[in-house]
N, C-alpha and C. Protein backbone atom coordinates (compact mmCIF):
# COMPACT_ATOMS: atom_id res chain seq x y z
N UNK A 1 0.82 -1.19 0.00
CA UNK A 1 0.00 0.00 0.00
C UNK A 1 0.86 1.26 0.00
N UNK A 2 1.80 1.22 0.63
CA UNK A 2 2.89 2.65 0.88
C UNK A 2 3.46 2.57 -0.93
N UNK A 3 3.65 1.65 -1.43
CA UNK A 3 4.27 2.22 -2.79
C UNK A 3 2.82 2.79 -3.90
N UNK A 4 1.61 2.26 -3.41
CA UNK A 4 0.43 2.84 -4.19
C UNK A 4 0.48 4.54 -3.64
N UNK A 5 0.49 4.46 -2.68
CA UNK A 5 0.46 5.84 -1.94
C UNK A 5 1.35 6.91 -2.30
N UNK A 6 2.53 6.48 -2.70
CA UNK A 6 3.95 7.48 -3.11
C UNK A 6 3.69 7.77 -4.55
N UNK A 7 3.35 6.59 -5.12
CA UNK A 7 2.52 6.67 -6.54
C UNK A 7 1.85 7.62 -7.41
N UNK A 8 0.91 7.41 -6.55
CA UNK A 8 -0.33 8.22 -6.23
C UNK A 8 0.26 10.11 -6.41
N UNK A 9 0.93 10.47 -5.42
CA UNK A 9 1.69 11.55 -5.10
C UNK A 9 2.26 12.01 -6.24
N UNK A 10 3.36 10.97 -6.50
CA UNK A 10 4.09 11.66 -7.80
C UNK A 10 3.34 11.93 -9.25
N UNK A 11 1.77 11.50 -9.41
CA UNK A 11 1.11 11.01 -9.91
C UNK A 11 0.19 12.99 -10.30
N UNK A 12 0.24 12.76 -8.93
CA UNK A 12 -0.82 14.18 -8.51
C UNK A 12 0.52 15.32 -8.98
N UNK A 13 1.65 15.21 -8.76
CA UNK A 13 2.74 16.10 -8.65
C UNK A 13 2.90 16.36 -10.11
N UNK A 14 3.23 15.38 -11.20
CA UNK A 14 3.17 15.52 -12.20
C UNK A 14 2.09 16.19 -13.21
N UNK A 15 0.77 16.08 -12.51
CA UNK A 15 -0.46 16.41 -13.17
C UNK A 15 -0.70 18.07 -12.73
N UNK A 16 0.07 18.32 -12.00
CA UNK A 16 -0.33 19.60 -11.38
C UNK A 16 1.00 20.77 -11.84
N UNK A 17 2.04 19.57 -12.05
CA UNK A 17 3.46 20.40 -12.71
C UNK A 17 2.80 20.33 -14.48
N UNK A 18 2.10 19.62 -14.72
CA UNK A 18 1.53 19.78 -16.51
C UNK A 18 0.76 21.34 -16.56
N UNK A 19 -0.15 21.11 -15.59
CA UNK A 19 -1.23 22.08 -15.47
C UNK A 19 -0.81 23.53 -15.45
N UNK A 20 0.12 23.63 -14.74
CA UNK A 20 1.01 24.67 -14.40
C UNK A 20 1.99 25.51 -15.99
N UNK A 21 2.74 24.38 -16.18
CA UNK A 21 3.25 24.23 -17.53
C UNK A 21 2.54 24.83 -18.84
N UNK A 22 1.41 24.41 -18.76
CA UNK A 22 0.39 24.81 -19.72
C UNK A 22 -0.28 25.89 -19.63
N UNK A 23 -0.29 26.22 -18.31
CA UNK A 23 -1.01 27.73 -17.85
C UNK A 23 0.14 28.72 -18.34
N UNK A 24 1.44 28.71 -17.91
CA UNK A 24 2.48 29.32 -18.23
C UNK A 24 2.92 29.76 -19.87
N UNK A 25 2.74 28.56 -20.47
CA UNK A 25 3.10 28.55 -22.09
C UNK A 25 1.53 29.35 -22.66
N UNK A 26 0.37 29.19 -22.08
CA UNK A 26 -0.23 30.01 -22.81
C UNK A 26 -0.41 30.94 -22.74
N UNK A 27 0.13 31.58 -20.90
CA UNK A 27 0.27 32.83 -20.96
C UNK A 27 1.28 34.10 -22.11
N UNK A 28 2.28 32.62 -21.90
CA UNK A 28 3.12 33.70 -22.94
C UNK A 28 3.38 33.43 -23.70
N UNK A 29 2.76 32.60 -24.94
CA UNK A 29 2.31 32.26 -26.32
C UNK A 29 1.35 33.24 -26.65
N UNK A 30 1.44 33.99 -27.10
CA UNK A 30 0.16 35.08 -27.66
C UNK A 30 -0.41 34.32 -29.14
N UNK A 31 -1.90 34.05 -28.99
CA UNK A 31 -2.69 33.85 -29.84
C UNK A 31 -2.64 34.42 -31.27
N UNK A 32 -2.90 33.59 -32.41
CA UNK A 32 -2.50 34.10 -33.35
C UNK A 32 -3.78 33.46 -34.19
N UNK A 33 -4.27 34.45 -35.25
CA UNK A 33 -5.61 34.10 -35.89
C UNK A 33 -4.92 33.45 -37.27
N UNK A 34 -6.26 32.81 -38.25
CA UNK A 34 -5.12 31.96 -38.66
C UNK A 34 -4.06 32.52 -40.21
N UNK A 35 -4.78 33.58 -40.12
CA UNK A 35 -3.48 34.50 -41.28
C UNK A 35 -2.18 34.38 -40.69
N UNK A 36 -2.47 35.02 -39.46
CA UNK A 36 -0.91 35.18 -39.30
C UNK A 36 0.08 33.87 -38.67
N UNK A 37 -0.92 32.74 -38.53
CA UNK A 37 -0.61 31.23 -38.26
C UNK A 37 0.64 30.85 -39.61
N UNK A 38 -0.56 30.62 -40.51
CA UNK A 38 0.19 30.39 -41.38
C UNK A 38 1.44 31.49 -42.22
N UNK A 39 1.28 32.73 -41.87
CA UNK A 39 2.05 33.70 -42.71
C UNK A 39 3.57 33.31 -42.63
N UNK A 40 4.22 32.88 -41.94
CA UNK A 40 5.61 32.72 -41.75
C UNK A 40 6.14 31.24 -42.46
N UNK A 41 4.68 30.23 -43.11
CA UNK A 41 5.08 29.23 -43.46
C UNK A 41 5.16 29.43 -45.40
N UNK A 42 6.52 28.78 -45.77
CA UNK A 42 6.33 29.11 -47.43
C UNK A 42 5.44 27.95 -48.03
N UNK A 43 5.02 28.65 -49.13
CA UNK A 43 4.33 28.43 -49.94
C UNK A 43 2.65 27.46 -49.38
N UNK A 44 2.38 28.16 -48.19
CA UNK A 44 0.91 27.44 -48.05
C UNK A 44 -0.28 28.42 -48.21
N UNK A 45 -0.25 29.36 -49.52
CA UNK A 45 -0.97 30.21 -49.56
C UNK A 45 -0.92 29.57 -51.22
N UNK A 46 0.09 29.54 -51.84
CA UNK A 46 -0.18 28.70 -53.29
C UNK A 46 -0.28 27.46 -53.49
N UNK A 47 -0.61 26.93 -52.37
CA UNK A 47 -0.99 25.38 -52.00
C UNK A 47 -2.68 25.55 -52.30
N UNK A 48 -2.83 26.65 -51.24
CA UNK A 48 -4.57 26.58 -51.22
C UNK A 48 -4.95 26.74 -52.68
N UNK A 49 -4.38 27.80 -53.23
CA UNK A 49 -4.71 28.16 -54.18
C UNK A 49 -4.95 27.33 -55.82
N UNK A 50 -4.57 26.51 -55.59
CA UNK A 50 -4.89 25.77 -56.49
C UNK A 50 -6.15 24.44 -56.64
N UNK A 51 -6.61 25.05 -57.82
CA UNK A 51 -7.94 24.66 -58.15
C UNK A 51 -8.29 22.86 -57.53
């Protein structure tokens, strides 16, 4: 039972260090609509473009 228990812990520790992680990166990832998503990638504007 003590190794389910420590488990458990590192379990909760990890899920709460993700949560954290993810709160962080989206704070300072600024949202981007999807022009300017794609604007920095070549040629996926004459990709669409074809018939």
């Amino acid at each position: 039972m003590e190794f389910i228990t420590a488990w458990l812990w590192y379990l909760l520790a990890f899920a709460l260090g993700a949560v954290v992680a993810y709160l962080a990166a989206r704070m300072a990832i600024a949202p981007t609509n999807e022009n300017e998503a794609f604007a920095d990638v070549p040629e996926t504007r004459a990709i669409g473009d074809r018939p």
